[in-house]
ModelCIF file with pLDDT and N, C-alpha, C, O atoms, coordinates in Angstrom:
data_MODEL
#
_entry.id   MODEL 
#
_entity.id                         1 
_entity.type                       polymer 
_entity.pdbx_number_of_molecules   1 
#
_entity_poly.entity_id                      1 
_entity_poly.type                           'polypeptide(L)' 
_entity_poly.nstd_linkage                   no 
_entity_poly.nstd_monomer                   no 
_entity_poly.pdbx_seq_one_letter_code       
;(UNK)(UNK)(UNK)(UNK)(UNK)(UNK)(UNK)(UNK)(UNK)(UNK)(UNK)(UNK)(UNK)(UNK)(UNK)(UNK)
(UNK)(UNK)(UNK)(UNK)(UNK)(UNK)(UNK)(UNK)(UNK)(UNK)(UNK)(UNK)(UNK)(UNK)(UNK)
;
_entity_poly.pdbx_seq_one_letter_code_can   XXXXXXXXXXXXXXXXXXXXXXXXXXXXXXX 
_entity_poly.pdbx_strand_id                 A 
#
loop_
_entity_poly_seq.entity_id 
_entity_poly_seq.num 
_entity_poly_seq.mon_id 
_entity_poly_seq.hetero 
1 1  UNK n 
1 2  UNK n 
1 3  UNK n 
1 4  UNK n 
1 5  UNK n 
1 6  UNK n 
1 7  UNK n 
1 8  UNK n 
1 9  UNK n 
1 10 UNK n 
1 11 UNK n 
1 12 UNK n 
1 13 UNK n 
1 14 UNK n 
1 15 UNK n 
1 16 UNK n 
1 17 UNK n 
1 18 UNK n 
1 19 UNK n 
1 20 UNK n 
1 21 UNK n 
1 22 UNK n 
1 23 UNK n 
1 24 UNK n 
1 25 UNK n 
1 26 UNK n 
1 27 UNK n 
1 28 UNK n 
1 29 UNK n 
1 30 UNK n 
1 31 UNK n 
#
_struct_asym.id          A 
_struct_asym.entity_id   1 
#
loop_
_ma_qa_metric.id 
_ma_qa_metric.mode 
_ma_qa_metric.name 
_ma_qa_metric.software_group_id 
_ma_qa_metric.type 
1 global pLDDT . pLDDT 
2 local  pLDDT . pLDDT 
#
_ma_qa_metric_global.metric_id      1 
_ma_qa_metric_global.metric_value   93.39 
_ma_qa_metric_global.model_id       1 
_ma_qa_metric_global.ordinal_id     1 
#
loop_
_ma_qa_metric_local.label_asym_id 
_ma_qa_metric_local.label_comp_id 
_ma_qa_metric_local.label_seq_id 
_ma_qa_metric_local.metric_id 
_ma_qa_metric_local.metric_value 
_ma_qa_metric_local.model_id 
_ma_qa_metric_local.ordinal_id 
A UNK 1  2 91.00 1 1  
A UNK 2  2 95.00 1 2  
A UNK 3  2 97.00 1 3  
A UNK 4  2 98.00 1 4  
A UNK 5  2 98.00 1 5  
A UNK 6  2 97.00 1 6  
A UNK 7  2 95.00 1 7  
A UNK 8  2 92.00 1 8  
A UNK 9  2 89.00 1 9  
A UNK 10 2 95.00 1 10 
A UNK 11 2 97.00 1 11 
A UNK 12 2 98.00 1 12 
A UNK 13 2 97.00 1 13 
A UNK 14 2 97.00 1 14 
A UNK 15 2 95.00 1 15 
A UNK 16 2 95.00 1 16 
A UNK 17 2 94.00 1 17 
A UNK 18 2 93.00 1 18 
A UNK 19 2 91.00 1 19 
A UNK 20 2 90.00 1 20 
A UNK 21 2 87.00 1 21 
A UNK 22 2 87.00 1 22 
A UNK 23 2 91.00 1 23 
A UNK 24 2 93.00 1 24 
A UNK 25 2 94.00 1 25 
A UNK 26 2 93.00 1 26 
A UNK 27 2 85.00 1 27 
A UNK 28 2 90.00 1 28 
A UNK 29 2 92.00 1 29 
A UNK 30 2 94.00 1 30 
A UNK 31 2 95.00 1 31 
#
loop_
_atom_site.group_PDB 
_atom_site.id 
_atom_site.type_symbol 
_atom_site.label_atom_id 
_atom_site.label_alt_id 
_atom_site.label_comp_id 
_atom_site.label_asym_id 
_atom_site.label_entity_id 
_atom_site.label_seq_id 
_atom_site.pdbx_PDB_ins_code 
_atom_site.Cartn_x 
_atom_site.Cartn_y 
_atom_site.Cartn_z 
_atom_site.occupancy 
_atom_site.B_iso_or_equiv 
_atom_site.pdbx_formal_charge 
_atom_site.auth_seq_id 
_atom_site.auth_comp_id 
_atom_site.auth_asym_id 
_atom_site.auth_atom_id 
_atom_site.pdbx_PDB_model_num 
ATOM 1   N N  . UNK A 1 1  ? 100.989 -60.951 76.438 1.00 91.00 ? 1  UNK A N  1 
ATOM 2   C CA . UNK A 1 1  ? 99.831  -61.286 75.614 1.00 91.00 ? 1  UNK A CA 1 
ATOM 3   C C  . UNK A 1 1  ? 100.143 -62.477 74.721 1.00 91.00 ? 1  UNK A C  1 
ATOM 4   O O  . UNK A 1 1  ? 101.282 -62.670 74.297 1.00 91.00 ? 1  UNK A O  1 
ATOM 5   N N  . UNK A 1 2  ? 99.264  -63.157 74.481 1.00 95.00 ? 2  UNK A N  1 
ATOM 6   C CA . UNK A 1 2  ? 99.189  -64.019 73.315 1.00 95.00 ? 2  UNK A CA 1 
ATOM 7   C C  . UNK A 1 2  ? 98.039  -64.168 72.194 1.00 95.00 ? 2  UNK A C  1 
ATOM 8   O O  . UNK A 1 2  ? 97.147  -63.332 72.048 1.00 95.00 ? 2  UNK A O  1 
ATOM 9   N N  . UNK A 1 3  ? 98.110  -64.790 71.784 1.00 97.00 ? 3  UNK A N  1 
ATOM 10  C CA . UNK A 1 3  ? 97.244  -64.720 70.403 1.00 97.00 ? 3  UNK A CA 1 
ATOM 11  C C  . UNK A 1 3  ? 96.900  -66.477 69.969 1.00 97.00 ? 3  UNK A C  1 
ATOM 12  O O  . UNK A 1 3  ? 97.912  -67.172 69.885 1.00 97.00 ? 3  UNK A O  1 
ATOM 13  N N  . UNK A 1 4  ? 95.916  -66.988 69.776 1.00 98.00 ? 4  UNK A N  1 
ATOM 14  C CA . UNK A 1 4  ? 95.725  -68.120 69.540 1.00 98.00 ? 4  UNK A CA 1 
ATOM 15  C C  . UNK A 1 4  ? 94.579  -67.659 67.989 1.00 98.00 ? 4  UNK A C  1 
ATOM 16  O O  . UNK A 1 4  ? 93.778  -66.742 67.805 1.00 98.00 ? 4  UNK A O  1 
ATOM 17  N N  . UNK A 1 5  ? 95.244  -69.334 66.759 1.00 98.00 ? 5  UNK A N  1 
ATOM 18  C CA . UNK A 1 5  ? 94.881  -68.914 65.521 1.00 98.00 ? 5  UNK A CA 1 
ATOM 19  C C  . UNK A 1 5  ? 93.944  -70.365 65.669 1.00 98.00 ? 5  UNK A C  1 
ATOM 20  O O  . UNK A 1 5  ? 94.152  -71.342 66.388 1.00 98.00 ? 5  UNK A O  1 
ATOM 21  N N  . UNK A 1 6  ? 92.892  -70.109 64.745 1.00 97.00 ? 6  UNK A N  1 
ATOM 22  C CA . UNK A 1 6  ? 92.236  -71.426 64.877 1.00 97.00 ? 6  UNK A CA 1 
ATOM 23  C C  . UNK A 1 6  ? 91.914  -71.949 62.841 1.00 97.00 ? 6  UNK A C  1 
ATOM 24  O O  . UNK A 1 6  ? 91.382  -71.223 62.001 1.00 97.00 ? 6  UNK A O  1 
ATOM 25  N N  . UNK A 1 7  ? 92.350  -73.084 62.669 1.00 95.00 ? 7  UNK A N  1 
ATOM 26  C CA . UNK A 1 7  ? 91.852  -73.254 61.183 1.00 95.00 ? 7  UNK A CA 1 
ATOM 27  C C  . UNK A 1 7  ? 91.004  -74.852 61.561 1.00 95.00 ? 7  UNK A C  1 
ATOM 28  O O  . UNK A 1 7  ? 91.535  -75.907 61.907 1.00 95.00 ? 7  UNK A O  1 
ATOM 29  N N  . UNK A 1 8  ? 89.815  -74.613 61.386 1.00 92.00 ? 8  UNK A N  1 
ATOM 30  C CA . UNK A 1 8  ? 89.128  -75.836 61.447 1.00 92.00 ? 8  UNK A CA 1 
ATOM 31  C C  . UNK A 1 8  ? 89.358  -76.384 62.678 1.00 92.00 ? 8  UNK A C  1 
ATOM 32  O O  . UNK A 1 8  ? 89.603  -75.495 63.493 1.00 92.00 ? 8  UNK A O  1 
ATOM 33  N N  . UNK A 1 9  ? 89.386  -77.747 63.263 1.00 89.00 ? 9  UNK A N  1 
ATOM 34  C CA . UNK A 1 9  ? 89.986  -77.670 64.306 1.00 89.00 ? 9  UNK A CA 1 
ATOM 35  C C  . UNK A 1 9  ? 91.163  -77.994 65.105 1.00 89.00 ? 9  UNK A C  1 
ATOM 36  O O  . UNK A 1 9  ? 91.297  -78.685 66.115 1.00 89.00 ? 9  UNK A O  1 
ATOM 37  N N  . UNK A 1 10 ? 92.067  -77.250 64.324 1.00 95.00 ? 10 UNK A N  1 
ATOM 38  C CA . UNK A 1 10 ? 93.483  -76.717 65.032 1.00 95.00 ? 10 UNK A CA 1 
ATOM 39  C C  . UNK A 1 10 ? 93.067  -75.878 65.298 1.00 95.00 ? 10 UNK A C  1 
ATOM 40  O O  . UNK A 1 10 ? 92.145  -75.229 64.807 1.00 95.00 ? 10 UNK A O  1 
ATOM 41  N N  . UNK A 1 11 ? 94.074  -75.645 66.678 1.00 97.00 ? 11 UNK A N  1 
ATOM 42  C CA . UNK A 1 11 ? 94.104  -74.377 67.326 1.00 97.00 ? 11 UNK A CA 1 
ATOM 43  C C  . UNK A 1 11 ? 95.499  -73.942 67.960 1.00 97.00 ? 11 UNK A C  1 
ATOM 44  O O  . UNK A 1 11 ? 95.780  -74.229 69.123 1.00 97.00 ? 11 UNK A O  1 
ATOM 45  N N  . UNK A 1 12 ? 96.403  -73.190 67.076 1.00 98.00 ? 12 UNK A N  1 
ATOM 46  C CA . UNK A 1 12 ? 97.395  -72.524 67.581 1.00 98.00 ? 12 UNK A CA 1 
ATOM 47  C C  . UNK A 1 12 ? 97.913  -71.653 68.618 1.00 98.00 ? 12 UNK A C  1 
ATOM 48  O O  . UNK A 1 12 ? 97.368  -70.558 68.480 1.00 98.00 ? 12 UNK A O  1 
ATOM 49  N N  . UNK A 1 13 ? 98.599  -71.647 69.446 1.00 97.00 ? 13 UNK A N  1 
ATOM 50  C CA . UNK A 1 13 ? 98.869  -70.331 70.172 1.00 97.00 ? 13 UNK A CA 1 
ATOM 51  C C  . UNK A 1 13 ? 100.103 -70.241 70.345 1.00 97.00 ? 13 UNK A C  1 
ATOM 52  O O  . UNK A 1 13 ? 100.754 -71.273 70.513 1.00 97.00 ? 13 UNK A O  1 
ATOM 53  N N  . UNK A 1 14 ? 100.766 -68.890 70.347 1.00 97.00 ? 14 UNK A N  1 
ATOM 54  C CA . UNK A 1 14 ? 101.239 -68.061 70.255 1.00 97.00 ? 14 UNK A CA 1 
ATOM 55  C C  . UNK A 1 14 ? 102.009 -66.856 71.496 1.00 97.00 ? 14 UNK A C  1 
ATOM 56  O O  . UNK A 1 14 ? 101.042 -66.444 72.137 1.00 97.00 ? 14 UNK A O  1 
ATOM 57  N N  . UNK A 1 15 ? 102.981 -66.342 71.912 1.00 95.00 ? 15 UNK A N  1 
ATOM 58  C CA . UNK A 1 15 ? 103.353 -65.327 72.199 1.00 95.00 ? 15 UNK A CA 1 
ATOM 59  C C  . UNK A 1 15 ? 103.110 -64.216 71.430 1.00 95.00 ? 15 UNK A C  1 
ATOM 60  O O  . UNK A 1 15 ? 103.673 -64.227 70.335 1.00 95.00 ? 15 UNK A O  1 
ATOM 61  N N  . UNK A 1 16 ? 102.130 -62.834 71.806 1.00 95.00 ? 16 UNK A N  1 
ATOM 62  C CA . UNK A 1 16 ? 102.604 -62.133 70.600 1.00 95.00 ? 16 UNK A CA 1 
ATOM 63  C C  . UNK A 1 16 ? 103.377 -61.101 70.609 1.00 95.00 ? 16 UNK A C  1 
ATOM 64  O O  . UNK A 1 16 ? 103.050 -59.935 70.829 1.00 95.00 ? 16 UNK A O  1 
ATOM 65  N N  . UNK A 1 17 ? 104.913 -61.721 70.254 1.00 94.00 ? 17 UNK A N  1 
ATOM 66  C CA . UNK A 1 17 ? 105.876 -61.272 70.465 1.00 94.00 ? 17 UNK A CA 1 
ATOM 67  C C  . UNK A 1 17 ? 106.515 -61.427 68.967 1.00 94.00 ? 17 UNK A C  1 
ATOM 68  O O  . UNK A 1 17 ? 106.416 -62.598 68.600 1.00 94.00 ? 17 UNK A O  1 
ATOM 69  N N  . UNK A 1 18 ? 106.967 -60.820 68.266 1.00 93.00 ? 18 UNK A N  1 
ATOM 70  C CA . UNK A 1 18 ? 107.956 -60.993 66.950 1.00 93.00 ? 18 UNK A CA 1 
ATOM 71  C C  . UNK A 1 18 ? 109.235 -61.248 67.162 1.00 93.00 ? 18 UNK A C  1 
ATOM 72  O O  . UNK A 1 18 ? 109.962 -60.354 67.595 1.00 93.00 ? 18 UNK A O  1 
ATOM 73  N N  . UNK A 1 19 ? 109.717 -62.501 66.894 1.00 91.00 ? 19 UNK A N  1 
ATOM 74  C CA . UNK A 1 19 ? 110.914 -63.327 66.723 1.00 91.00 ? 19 UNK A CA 1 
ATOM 75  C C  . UNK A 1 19 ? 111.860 -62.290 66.230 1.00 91.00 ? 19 UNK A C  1 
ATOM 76  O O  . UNK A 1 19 ? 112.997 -62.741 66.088 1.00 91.00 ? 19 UNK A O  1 
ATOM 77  N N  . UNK A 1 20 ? 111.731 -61.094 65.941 1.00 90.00 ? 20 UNK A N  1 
ATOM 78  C CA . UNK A 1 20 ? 112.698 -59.718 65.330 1.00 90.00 ? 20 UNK A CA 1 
ATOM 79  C C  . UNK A 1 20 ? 113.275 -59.111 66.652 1.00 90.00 ? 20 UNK A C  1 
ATOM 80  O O  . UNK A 1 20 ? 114.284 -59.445 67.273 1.00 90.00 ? 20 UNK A O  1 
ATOM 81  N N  . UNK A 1 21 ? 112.223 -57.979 66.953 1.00 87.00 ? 21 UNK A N  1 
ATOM 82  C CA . UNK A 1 21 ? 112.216 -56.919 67.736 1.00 87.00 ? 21 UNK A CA 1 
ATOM 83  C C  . UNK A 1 21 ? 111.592 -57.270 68.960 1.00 87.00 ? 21 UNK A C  1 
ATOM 84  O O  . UNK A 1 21 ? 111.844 -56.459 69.850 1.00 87.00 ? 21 UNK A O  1 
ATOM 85  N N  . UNK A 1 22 ? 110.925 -58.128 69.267 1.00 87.00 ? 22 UNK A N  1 
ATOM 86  C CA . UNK A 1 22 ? 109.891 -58.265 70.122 1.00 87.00 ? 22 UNK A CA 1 
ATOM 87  C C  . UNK A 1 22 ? 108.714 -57.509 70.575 1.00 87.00 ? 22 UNK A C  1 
ATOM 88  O O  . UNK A 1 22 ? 108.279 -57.361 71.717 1.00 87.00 ? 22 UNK A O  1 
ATOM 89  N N  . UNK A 1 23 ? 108.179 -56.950 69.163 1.00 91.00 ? 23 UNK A N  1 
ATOM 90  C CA . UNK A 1 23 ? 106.969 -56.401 69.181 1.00 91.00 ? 23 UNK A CA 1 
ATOM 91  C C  . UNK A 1 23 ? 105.850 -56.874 68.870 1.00 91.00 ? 23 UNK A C  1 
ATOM 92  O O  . UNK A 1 23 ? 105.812 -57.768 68.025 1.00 91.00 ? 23 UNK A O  1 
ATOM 93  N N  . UNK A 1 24 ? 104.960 -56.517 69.320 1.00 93.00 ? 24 UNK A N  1 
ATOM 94  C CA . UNK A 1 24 ? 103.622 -57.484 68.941 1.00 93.00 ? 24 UNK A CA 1 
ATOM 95  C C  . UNK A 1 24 ? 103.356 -57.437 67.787 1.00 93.00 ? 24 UNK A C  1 
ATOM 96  O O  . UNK A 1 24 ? 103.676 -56.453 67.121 1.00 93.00 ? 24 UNK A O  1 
ATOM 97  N N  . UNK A 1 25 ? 102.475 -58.851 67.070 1.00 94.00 ? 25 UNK A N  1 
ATOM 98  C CA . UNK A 1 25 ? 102.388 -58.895 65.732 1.00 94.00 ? 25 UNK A CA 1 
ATOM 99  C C  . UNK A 1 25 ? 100.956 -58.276 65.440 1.00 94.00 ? 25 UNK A C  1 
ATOM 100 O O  . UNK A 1 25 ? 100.858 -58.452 64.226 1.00 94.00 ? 25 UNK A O  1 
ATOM 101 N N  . UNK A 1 26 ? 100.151 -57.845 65.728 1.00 93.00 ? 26 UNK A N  1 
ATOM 102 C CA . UNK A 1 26 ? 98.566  -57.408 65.452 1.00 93.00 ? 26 UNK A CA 1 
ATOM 103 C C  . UNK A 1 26 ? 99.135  -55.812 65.296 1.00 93.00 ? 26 UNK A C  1 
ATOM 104 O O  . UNK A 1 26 ? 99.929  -55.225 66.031 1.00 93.00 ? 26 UNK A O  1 
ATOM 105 N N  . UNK A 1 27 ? 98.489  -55.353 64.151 1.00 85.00 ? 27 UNK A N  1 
ATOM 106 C CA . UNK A 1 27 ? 98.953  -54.132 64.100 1.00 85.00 ? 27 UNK A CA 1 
ATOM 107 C C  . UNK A 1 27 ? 97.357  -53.153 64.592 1.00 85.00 ? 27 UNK A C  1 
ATOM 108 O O  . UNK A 1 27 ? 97.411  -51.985 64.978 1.00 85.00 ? 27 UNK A O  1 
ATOM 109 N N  . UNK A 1 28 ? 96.206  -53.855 64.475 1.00 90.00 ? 28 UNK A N  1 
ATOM 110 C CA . UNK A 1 28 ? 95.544  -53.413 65.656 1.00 90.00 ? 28 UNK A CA 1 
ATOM 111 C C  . UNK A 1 28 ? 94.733  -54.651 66.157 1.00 90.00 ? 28 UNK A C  1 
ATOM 112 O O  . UNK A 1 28 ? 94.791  -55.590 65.364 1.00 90.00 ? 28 UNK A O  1 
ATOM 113 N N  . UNK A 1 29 ? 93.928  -54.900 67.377 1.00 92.00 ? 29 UNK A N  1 
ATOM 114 C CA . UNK A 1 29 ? 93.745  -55.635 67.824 1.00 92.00 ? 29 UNK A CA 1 
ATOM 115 C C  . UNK A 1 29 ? 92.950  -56.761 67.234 1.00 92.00 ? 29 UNK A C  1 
ATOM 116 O O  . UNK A 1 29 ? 91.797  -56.593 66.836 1.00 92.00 ? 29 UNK A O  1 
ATOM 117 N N  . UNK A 1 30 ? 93.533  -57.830 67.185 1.00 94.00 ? 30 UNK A N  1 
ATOM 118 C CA . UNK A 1 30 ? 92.891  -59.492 66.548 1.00 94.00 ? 30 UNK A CA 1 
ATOM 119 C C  . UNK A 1 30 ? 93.496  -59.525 65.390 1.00 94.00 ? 30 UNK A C  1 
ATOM 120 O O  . UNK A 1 30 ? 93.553  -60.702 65.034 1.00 94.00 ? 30 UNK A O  1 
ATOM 121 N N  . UNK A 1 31 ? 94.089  -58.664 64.441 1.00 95.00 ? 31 UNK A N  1 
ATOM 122 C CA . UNK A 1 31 ? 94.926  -58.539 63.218 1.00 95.00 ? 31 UNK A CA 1 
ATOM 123 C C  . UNK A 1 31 ? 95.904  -59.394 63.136 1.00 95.00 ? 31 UNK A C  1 
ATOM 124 O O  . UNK A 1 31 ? 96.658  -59.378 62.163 1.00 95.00 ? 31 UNK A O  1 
#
């Protein structure tokens, strides 16, 4: 999965994976 962040128009994306543990960062979905 990934996750893309948008501020104005940037648009980030993402693994969503945590650079820690490798667990996803949304603790529920779109979070």
């Amino acid at each position: 999965t990934i996750f893309l962040v948008r501020q104005g128009k940037k648009i980030y994306g993402y693994w969503n994976c945590c650079a820690h543990l490798g667990t996803p960062l949304d603790w529920k979905p779109d979070h």
